[in-house]
PDB file of N, CA and C in Angstrom:
ATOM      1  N   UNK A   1     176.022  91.723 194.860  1.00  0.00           N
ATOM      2  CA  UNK A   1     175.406  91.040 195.942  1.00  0.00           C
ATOM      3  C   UNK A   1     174.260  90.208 195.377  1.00  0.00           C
ATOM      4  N   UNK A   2     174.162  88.823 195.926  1.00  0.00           N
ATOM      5  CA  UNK A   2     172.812  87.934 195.457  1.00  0.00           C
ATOM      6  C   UNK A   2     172.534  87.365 196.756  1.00  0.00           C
ATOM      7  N   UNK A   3     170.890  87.812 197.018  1.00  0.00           N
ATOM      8  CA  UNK A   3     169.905  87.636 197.689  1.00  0.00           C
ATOM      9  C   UNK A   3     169.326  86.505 197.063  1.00  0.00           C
ATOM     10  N   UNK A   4     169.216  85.483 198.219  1.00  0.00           N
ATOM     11  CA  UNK A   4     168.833  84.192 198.279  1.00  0.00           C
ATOM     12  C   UNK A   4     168.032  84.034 199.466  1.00  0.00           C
ATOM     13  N   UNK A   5     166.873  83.448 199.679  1.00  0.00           N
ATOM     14  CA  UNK A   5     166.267  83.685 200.667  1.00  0.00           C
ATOM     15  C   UNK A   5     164.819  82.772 200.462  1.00  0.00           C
ATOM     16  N   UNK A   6     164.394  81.434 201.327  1.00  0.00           N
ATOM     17  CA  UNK A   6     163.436  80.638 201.008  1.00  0.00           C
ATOM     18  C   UNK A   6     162.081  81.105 200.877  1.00  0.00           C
ATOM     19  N   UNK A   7     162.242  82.029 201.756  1.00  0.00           N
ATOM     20  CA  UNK A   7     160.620  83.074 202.220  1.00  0.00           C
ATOM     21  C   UNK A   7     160.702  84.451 201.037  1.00  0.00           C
ATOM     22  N   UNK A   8     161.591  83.771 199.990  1.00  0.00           N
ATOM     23  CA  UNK A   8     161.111  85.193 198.913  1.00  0.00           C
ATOM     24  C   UNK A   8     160.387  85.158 198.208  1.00  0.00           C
ATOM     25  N   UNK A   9     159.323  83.897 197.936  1.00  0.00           N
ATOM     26  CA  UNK A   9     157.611  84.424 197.605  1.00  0.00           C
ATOM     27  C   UNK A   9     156.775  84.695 198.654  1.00  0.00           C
ATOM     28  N   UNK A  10     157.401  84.954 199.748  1.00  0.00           N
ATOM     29  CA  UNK A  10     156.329  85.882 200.626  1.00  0.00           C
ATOM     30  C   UNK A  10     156.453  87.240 200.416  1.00  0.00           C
ATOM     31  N   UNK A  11     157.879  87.871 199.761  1.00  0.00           N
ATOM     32  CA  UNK A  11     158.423  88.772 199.435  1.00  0.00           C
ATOM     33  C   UNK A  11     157.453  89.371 197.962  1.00  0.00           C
ATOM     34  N   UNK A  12     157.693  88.144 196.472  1.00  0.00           N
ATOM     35  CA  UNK A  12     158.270  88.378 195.588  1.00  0.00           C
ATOM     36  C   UNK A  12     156.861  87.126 194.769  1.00  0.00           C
ATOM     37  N   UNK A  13     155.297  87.462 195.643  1.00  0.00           N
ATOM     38  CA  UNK A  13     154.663  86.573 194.828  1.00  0.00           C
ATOM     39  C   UNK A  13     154.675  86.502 193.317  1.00  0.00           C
ATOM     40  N   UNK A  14     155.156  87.707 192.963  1.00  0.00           N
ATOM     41  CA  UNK A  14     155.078  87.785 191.098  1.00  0.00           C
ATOM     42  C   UNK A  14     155.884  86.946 190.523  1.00  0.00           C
ATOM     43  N   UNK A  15     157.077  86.625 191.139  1.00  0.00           N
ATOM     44  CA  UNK A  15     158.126  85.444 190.542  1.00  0.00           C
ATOM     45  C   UNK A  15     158.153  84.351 191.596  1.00  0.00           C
ATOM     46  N   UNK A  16     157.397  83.941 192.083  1.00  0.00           N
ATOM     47  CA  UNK A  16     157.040  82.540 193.183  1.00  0.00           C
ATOM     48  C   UNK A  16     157.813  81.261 192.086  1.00  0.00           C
ATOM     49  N   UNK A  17     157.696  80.925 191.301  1.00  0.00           N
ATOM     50  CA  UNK A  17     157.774  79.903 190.120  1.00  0.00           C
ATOM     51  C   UNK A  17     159.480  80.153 189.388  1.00  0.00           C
ATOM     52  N   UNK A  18     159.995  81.702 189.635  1.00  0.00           N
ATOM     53  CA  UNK A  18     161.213  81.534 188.959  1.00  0.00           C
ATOM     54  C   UNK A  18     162.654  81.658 190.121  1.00  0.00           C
ATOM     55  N   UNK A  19     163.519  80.512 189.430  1.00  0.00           N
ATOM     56  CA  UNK A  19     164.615  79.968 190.111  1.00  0.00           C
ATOM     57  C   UNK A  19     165.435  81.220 190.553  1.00  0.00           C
ATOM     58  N   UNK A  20     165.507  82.271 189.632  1.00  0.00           N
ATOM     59  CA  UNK A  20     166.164  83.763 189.724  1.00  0.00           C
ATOM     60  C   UNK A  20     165.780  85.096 188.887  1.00  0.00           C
ATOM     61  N   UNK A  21     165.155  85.929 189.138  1.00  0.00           N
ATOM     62  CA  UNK A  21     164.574  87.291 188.935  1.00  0.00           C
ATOM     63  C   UNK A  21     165.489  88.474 189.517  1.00  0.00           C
ATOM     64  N   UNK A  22     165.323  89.915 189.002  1.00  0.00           N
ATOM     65  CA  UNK A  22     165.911  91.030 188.950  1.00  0.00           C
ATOM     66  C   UNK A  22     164.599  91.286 189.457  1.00  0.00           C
ATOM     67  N   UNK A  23     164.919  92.644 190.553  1.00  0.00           N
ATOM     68  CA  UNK A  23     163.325  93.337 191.349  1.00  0.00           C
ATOM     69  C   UNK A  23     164.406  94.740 191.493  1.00  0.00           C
ATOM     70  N   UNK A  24     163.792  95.696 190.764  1.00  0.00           N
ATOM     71  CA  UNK A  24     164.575  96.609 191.020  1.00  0.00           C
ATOM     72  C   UNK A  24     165.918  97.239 191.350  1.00  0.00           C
ATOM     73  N   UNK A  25     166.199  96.300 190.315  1.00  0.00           N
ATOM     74  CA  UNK A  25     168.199  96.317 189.844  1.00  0.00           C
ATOM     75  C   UNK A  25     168.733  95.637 190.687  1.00  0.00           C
ATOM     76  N   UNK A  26     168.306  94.773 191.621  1.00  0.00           N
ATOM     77  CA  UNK A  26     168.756  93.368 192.504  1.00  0.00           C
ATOM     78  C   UNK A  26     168.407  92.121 192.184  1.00  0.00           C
ATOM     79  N   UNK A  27     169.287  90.951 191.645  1.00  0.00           N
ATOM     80  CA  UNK A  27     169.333  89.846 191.628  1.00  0.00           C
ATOM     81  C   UNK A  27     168.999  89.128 193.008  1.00  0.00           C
ATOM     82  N   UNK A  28     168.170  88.591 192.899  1.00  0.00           N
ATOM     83  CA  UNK A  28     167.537  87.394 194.256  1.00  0.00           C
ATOM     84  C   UNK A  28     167.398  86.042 193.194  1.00  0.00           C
ATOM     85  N   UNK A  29     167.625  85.056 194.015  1.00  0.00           N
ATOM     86  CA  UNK A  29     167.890  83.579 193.675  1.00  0.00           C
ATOM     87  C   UNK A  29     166.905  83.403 194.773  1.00  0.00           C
ATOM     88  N   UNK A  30     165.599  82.250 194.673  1.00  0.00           N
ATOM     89  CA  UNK A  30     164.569  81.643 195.055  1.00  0.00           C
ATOM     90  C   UNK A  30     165.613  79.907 194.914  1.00  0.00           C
ATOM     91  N   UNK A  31     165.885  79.687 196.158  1.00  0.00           N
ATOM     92  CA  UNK A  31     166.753  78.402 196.094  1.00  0.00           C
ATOM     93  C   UNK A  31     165.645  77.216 195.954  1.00  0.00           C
ATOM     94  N   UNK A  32     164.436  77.400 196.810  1.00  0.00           N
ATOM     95  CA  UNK A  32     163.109  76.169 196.539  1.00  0.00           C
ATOM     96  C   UNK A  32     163.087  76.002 194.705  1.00  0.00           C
ATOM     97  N   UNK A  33     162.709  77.334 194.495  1.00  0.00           N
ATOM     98  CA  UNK A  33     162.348  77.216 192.685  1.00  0.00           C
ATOM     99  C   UNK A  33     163.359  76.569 192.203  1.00  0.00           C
ATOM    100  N   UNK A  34     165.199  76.875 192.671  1.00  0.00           N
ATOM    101  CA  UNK A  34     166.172  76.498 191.381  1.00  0.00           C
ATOM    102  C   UNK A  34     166.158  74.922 191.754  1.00  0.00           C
ATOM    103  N   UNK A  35     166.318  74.174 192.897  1.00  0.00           N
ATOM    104  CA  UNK A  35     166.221  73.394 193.649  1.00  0.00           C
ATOM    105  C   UNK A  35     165.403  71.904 193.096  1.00  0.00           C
ATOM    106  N   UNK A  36     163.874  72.900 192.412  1.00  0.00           N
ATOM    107  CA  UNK A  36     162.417  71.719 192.094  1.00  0.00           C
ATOM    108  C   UNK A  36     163.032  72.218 190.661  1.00  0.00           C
ATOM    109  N   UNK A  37     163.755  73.049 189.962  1.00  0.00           N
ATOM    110  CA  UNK A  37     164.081  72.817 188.894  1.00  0.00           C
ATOM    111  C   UNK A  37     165.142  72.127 188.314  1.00  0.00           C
ATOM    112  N   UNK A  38     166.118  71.870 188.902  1.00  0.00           N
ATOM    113  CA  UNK A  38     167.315  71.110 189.330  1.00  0.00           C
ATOM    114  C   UNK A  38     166.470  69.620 188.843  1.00  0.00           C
ATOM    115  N   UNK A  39     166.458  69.067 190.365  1.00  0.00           N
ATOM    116  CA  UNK A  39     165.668  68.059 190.076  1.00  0.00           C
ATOM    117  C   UNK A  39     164.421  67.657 189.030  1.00  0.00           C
ATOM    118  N   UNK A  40     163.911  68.409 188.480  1.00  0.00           N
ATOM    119  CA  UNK A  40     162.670  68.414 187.210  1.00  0.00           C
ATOM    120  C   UNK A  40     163.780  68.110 186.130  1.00  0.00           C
ATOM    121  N   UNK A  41     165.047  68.815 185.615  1.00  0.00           N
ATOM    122  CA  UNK A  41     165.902  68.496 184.413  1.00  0.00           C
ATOM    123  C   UNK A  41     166.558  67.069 185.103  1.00  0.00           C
ATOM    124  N   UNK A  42     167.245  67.049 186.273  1.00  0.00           N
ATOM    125  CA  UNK A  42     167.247  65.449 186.284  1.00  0.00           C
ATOM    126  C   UNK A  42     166.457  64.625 186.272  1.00  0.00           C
ATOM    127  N   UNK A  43     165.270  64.476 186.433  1.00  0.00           N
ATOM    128  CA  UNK A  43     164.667  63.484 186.470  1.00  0.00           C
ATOM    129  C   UNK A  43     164.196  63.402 184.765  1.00  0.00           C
ATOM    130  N   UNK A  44     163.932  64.438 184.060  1.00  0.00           N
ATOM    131  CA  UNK A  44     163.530  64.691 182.708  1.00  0.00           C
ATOM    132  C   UNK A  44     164.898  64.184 181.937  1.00  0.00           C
ATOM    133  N   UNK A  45     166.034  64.220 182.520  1.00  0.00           N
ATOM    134  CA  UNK A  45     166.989  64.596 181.594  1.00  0.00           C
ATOM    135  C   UNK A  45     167.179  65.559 180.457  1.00  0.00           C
ATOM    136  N   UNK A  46     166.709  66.388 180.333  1.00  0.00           N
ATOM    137  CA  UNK A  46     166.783  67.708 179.940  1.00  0.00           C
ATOM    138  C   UNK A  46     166.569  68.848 180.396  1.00  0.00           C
ATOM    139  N   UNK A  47     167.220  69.646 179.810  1.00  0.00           N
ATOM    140  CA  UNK A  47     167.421  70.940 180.563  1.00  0.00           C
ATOM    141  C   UNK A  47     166.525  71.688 180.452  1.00  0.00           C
ATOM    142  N   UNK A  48     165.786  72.399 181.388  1.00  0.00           N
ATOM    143  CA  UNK A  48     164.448  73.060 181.548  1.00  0.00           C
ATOM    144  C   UNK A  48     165.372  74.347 181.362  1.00  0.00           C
ATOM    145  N   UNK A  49     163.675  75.385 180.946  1.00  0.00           N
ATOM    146  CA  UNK A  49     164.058  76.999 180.863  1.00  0.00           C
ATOM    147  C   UNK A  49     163.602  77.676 181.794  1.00  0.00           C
ATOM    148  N   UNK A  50     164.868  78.192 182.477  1.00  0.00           N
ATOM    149  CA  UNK A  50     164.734  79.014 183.748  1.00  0.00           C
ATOM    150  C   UNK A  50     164.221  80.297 183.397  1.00  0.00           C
TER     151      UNK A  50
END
């Protein structure tokens, strides 16, 4: 199961900044973070480290 959810740095302030984190043997995806990182490697043209 992957938990995705926009309001998960209201959850999950310790990883506010990362696109996807493990919190107690659960994968959650922060879609804002992967989203402004997405766009940061396109506009950079290179691939940023998630």
């Amino acid at each position: 199961m992957i938990l995705a959810c926009t309001e998960l740095p209201l959850a999950f302030p310790d990883h506010i900044d990362e696109p996807c984190f493990e919190a107690a043997g659960v994968l959650f995806i922060n879609p804002s973070a992967a989203h402004v990182a997405a766009a940061l490697e396109l506009a950079l043209g290179e691939p940023q480290n998630a």
